[in-house]
Protein backbone atom coordinates (compact mmCIF):
# COMPACT_ATOMS: atom_id res chain seq x y z
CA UNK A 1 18.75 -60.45 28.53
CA UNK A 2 18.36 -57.76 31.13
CA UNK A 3 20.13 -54.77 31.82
CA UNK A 4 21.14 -55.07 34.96
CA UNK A 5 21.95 -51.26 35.81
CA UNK A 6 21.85 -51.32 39.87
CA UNK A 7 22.70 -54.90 40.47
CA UNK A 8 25.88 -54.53 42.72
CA UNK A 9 26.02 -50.79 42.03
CA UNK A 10 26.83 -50.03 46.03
CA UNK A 11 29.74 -50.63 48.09
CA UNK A 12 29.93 -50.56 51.32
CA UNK A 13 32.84 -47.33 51.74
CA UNK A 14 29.62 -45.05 52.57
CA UNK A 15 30.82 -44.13 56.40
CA UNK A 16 27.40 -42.32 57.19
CA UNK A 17 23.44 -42.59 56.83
CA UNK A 18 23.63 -38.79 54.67
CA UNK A 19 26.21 -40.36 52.57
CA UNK A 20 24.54 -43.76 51.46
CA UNK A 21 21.01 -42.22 50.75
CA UNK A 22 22.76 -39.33 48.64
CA UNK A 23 24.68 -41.81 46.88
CA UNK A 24 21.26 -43.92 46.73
CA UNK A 25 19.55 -40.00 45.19
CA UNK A 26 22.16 -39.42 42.97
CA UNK A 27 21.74 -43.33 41.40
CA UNK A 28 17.73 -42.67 40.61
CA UNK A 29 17.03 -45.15 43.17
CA UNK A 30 15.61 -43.31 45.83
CA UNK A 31 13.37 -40.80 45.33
CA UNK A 32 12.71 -37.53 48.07
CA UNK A 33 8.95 -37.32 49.13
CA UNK A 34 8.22 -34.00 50.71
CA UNK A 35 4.84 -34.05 52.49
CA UNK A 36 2.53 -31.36 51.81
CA UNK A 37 1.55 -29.79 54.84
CA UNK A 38 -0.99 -26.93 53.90
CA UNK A 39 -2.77 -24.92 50.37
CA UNK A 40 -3.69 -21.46 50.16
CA UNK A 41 -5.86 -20.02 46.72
CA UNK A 42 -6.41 -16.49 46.88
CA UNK A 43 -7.29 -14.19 44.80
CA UNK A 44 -4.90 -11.37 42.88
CA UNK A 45 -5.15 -7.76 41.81
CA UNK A 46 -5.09 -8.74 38.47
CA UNK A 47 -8.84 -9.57 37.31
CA UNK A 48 -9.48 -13.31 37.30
CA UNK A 49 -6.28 -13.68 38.95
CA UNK A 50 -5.60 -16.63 41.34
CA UNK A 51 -2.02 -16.87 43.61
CA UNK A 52 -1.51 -20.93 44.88
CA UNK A 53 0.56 -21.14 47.99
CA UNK A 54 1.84 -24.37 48.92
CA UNK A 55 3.62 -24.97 52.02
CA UNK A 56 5.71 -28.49 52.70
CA UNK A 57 7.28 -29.89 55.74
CA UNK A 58 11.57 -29.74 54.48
CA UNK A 59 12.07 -31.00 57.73
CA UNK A 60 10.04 -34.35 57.15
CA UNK A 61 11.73 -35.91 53.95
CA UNK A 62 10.95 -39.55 53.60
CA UNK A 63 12.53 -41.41 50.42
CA UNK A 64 10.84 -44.29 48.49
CA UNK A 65 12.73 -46.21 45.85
CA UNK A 66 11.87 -45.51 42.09
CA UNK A 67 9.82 -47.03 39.48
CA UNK A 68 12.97 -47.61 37.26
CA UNK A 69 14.99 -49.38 40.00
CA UNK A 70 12.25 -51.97 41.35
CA UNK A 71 11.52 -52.87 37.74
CA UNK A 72 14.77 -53.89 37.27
CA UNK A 73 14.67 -56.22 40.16
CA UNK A 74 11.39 -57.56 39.51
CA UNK A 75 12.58 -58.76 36.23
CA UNK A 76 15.16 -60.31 37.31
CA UNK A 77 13.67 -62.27 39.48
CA UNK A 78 11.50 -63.49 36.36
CA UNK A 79 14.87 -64.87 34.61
CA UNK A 80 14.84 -67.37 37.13
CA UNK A 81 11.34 -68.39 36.38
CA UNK A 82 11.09 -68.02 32.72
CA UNK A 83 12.11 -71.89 32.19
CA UNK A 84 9.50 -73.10 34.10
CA UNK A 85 7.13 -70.69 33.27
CA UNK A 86 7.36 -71.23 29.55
CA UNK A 87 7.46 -74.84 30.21
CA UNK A 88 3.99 -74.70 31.93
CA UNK A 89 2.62 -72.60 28.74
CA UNK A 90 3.41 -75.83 26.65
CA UNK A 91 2.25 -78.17 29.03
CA UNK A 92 -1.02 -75.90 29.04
CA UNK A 93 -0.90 -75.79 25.19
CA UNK A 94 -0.99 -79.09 24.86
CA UNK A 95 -3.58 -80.22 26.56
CA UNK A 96 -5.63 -77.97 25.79
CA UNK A 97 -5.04 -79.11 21.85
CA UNK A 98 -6.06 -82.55 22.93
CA UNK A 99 -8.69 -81.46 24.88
CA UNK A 100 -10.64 -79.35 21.80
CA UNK A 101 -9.23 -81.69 18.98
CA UNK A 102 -11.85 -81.66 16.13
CA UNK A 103 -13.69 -79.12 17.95
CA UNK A 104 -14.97 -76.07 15.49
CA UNK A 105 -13.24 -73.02 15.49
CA UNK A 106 -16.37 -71.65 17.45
CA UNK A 107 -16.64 -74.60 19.97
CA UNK A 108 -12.51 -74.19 20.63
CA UNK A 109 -12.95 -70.30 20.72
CA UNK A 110 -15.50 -70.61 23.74
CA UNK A 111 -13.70 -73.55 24.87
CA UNK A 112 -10.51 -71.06 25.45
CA UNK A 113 -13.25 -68.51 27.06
CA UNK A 114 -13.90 -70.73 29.49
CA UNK A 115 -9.86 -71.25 30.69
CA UNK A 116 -9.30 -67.89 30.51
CA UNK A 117 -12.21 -66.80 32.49
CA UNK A 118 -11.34 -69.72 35.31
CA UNK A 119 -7.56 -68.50 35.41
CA UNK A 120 -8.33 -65.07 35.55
CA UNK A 121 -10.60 -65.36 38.55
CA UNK A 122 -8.40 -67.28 40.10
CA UNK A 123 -5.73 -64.18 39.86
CA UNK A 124 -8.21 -60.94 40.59
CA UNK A 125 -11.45 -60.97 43.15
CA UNK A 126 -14.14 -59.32 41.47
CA UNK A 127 -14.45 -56.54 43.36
CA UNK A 128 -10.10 -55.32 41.66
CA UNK A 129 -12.23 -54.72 38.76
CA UNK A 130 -13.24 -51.14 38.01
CA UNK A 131 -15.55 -49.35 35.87
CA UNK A 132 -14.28 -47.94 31.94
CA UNK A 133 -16.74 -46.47 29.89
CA UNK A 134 -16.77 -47.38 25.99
CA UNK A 135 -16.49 -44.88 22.66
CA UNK A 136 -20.65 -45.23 22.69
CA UNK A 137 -20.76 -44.40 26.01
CA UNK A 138 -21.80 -47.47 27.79
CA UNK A 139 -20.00 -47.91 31.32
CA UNK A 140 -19.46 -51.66 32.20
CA UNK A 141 -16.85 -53.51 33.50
CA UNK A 142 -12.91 -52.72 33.29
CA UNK A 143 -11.38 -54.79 30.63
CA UNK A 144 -9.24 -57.83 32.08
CA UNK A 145 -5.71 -56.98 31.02
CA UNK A 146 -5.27 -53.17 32.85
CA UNK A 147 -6.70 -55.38 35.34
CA UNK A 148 -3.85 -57.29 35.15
CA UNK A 149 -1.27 -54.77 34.93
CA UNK A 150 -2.66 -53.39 38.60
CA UNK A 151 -2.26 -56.93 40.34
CA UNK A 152 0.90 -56.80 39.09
CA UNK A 153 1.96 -53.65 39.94
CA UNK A 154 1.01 -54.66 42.93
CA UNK A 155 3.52 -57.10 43.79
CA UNK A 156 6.06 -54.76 42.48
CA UNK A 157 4.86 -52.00 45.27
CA UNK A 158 5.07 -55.33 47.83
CA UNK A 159 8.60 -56.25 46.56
CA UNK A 160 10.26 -52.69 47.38
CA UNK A 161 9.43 -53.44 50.95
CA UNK A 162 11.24 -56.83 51.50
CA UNK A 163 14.46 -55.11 52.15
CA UNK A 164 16.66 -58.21 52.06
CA UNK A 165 16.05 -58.72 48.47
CA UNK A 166 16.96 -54.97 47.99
CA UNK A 167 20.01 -54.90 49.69
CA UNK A 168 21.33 -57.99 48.19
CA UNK A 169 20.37 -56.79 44.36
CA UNK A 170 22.29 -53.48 45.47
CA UNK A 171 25.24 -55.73 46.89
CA UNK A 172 25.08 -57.47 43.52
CA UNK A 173 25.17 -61.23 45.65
CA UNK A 174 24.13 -63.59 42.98
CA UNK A 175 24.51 -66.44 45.73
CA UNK A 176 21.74 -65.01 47.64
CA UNK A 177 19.33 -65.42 44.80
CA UNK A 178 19.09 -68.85 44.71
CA UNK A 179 16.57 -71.70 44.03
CA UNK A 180 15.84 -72.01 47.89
CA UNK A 181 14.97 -68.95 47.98
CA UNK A 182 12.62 -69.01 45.03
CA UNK A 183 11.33 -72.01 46.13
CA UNK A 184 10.59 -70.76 49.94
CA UNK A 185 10.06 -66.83 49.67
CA UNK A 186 6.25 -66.59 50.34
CA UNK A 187 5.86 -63.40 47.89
CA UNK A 188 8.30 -64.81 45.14
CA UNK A 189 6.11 -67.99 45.07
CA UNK A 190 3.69 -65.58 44.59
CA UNK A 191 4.85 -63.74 41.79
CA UNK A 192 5.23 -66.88 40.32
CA UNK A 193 1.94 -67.78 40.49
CA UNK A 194 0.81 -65.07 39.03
CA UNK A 195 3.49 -64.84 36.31
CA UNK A 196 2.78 -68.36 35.44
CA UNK A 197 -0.75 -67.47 34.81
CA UNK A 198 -0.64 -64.39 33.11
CA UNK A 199 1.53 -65.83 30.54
CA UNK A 200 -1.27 -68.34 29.72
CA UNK A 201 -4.01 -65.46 29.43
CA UNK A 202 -1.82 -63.72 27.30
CA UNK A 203 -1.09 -66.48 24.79
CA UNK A 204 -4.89 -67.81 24.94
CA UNK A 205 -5.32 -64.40 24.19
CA UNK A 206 -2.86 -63.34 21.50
CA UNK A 207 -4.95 -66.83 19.37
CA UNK A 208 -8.51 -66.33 20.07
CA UNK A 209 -8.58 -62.53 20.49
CA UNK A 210 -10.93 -61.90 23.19
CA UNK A 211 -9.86 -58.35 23.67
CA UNK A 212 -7.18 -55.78 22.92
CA UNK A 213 -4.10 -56.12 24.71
CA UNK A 214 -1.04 -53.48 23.97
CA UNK A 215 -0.81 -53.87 27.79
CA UNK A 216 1.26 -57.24 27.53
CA UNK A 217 1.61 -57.61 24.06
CA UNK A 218 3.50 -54.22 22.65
CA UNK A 219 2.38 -53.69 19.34
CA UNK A 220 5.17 -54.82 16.58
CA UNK A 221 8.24 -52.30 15.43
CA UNK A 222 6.68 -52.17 11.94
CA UNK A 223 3.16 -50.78 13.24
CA UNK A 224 4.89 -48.18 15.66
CA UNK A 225 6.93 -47.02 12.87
CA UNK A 226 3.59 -46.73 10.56
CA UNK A 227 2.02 -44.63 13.04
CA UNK A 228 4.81 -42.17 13.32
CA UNK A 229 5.55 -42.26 9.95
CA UNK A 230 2.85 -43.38 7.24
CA UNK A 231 3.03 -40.42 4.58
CA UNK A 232 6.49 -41.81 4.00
CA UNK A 233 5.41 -45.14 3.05
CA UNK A 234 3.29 -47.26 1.20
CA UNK A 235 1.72 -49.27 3.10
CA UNK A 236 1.95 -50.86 6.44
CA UNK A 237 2.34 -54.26 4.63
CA UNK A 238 5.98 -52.28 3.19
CA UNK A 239 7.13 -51.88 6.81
CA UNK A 240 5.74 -55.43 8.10
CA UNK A 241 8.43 -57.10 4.98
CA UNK A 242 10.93 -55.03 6.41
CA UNK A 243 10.88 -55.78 9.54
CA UNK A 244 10.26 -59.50 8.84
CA UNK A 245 13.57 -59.88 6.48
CA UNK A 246 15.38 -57.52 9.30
CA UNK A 247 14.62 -60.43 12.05
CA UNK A 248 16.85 -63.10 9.98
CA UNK A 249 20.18 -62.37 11.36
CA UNK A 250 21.76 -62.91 7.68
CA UNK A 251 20.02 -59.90 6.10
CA UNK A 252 21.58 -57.69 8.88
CA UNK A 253 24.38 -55.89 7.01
CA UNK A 254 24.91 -53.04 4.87
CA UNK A 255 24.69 -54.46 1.89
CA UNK A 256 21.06 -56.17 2.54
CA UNK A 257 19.45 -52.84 3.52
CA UNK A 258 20.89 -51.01 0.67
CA UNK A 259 19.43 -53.85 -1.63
CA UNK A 260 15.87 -53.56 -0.11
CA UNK A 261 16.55 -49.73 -0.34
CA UNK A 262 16.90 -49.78 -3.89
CA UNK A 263 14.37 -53.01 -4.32
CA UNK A 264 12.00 -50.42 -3.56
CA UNK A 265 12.87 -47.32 -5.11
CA UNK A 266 13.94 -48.98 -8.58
CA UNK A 267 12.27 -52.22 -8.80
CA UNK A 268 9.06 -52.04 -7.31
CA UNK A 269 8.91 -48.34 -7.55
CA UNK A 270 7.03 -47.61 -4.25
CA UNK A 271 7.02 -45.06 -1.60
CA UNK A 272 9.86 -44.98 0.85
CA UNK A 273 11.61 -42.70 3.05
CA UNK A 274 14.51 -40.83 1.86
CA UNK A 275 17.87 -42.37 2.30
CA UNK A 276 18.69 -41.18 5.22
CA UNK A 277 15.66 -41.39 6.92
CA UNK A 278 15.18 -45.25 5.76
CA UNK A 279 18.98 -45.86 7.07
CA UNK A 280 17.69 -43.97 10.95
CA UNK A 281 14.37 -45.69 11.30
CA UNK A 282 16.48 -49.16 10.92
CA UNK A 283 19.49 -48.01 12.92
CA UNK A 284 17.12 -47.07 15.56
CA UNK A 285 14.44 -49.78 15.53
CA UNK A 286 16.44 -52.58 14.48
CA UNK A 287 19.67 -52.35 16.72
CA UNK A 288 22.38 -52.60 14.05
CA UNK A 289 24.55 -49.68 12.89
CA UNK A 290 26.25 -49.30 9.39
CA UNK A 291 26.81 -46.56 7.15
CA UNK A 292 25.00 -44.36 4.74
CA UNK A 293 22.67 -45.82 1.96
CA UNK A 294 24.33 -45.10 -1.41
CA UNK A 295 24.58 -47.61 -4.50
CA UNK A 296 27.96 -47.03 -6.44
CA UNK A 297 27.43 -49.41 -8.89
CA UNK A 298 23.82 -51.19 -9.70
CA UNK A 299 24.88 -53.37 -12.07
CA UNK A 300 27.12 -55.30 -9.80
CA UNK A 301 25.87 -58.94 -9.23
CA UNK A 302 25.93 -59.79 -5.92
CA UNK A 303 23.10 -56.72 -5.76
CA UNK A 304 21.43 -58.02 -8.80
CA UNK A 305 21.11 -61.49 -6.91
CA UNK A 306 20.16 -59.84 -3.51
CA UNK A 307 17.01 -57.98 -5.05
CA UNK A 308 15.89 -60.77 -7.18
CA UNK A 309 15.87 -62.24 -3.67
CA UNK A 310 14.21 -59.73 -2.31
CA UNK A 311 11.52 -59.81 -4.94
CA UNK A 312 10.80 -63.71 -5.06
CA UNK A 313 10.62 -62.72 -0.49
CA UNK A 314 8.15 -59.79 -1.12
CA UNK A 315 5.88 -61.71 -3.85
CA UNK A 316 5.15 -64.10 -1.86
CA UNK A 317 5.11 -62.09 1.26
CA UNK A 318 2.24 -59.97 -0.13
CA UNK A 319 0.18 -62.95 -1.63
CA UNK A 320 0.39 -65.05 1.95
CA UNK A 321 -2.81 -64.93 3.52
């Protein structure tokens, strides 16, 4: 579910062109572009000193729309194709299963190779793809999934231009985003194209691991937490449990994250954050509030019960290949 921040955020009471691109300023949705018109470097008194001058044209403001707000139309736009989209991805999933059954794992891998190469060609022209040098210092060719990211930045930049689809996202008129209009817009079929495919690189991707992607595929809350905070921990493996018992909507409460609190401290007697600290990191990564960590009585049962729980979860957790 998107935030939908701008949609219908204007009215039409603004009585003058100054009044409706402040209001548009003010909003973060239009940003001021001042042209620079001439640079001066000269040198200072000061030994090794150097005085910039810039000079820009006040007079000759133009205005583009920002990052933030064409994001948030571009994704909604996607809501109306995520059905189909991730209908396609099973449709593509399962042929491609009958296609490679009893194949090897090697035969399937390059069988996958050969898809995503096709698909991706059929999304980029050789010549989008740039240079990137490697850690050994090797400079070859750009690696498919920033790639990606440009082609599809590019139909964002495209989509800020069709102003009818702007002005009816700021008018918030749901009727005018319709299936017609989906169906007949020459750069939403587009995007759909596109969106359709990339979703099938990234899952043929994400099982046969052709190359990194944190482009597409964020990295999980447990392994950003790690990062920021692995002297306070274990182990990563500590932060992947929690965040795997923290999905199941039953084990969001207090009571559950005091438990695993104290599962570690007492039972398993492992590092972990303080209190505190533990109680933030899940408040702020895990989008549920509650109060502060604190046992006042450890031999009540329902506890008891909830860490044997825990352990019988975690033992079998850390033994899973």
């Amino acid at each position: 579910m998107i935030k939908k921040k701008y949609f219908g955020i204007y009215t039409s009471d603004k009585s003058s062109q100054n009044e409706v691109i402040g209001f548009l300023v003010e909003n973060n949705i239009l940003i001021p572009i001042t042209p620079l018109t001439s640079f001066e470097k000269s040198n200072t008194a000061e030994k090794g000193g150097v005085k910039l001058v810039f000079r820009f044209a006040y007079n000759n403001v133009s205005y583009d729309f920002t990052e933030k707000f064409i994001d948030e139309i571009f994704l909604y736009i996607k809501t109306f194709m995520t059905g189909l989209i991730n209908s396609n991805l099973i449709l593509f999933n399962r042929d491609f299963d009958i296609l490679t059954y009893g194949y090897s794992p090697k035969k399937k891998r390059k069988e996958a190779l050969k898809k995503f190469d096709k698909i991706f060609y059929e999304l980029i022209e050789k010549n989008k793809i740039g240079v990137d040098p490697n850690s050994d210092g090797y400079i070859g060719s750009e690696s498919r999934f920033p790639v990606l990211k440009k082609e599809q930045l590019s139909f964002k930049n495209r989509l800020k231009f069709d102003l009818d689809i702007v002005l009816n996202y700021l008018l918030g008129n749901r009727d005018y985003f319709n299936r017609e209009l989906l169906d007949n817009h020459p750069l939403l079929i587009e995007i759909f194209e596109f969106e359709n495919s990339l979703k099938i690189l990234i899952e043929l991707n994400r099982r046969f691991k052709f190359e990194h992607d944190d482009i597409f595929t964020p990295k999980p809350k447990s392994s950003l937490i790690f990062e920021k905070y692995s002297s306070k921990f274990h182990s990563l493996q500590q932060v992947q449990f929690i965040e795997q018992q923290l999905i199941c909507e039953e084990n969001r409460n207090r009571a559950y994250v005091v438990s695993l609190f104290y599962f570690f401290k007492d039972e398993i007697k492992i590092k972990k954050p303080s209190a505190d600290l533990f109680a933030e990191l899940i408040i702020k990564n895990f989008n549920f509030n509650f109060g502060k960590i604190q046992l006042s009585d450890p031999t009540n049962n329902e506890h008891k019960n909830r860490v044997i729980k825990i352990k019988e979860d975690w033992d079998k957790f850390i033994t899973s290949p």
